[in-house]
Protein backbone atom coordinates (compact mmCIF):
# COMPACT_ATOMS: atom_id res chain seq x y z
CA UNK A 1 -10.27 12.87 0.12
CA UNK A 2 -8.83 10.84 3.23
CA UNK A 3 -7.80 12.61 6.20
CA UNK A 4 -4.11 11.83 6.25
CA UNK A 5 -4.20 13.94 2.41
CA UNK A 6 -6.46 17.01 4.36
CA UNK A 7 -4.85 17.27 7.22
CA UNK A 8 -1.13 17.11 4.78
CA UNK A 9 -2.94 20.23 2.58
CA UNK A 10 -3.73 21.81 5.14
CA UNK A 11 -0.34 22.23 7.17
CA UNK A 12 1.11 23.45 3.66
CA UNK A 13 -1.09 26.72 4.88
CA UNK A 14 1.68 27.26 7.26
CA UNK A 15 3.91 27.27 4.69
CA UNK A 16 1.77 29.79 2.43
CA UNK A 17 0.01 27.37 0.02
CA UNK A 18 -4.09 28.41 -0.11
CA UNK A 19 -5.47 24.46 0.05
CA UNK A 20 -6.69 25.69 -3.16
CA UNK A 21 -3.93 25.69 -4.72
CA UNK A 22 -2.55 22.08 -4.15
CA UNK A 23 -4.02 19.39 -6.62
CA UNK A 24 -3.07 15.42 -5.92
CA UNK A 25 -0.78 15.55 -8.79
CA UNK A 26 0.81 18.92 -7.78
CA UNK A 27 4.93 18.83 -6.97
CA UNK A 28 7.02 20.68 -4.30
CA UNK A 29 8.58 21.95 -6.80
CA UNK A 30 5.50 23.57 -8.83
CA UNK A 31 4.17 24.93 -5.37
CA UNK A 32 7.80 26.54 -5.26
CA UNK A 33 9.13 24.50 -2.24
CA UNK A 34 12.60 24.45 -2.32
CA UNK A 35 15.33 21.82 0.23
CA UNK A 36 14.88 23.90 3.45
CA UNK A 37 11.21 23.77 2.99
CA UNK A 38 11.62 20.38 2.58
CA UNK A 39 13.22 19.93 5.82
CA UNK A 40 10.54 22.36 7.47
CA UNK A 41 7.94 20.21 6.55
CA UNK A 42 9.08 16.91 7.31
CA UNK A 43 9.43 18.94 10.66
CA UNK A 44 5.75 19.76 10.38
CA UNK A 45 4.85 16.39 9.61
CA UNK A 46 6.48 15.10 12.77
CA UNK A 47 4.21 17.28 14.72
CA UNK A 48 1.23 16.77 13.01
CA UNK A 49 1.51 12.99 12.50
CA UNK A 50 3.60 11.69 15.66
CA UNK A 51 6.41 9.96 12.69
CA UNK A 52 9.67 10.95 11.82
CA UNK A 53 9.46 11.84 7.89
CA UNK A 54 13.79 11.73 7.11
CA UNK A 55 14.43 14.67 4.78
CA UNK A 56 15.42 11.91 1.96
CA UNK A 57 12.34 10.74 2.03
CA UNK A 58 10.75 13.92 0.41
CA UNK A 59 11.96 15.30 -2.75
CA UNK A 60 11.01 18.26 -4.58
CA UNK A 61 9.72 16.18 -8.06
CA UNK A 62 7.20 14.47 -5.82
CA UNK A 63 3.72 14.73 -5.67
CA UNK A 64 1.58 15.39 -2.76
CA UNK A 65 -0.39 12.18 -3.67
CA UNK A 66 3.01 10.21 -3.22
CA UNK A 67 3.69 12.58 0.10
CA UNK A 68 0.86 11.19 1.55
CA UNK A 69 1.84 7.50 1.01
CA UNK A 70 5.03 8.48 2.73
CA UNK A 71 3.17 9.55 5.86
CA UNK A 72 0.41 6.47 6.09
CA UNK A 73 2.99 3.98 5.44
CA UNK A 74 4.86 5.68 8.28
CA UNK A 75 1.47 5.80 10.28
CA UNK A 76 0.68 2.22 9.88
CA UNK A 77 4.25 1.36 11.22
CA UNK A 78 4.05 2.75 14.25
């Protein structure tokens, strides 16, 4: 695992997800995040991270593998 994908598991903690719960393939939706928890973590992520994830840019039929893109293509942009 890279540490952009840990470091992403492990502020879903925050949000009441055991790290053992969350597979690469595993969906907002299937860990039961629903639009505001969206927006909470894109929130998180700013503060984690240092970028600015737009709540558009996270939808609940996406995986954490394609989360994680999000937030190194954002990294390596800034």
């Amino acid at each position: 695992m890279n540490d952009v994908y840990e470091r992403f598991v492990g502020l879903l903690s925050g949000f009441g997800i055991e790290t053992d719960e969350v597979r690469h393939d595993s969906t907002f939706s299937e860990l039961e995040f629903d639009s505001l928890a969206l927006v909470e973590i894109s929130l998180a992520l700013q503060n984690e991270f240092g970028v600015a994830v737009d709540d558009d840019e996270l939808r609940a039929e996406d995986t954490m593998d394609q989360a994680v893109k999000v937030i190194e293509a954002k990294l390596v942009s800034a």
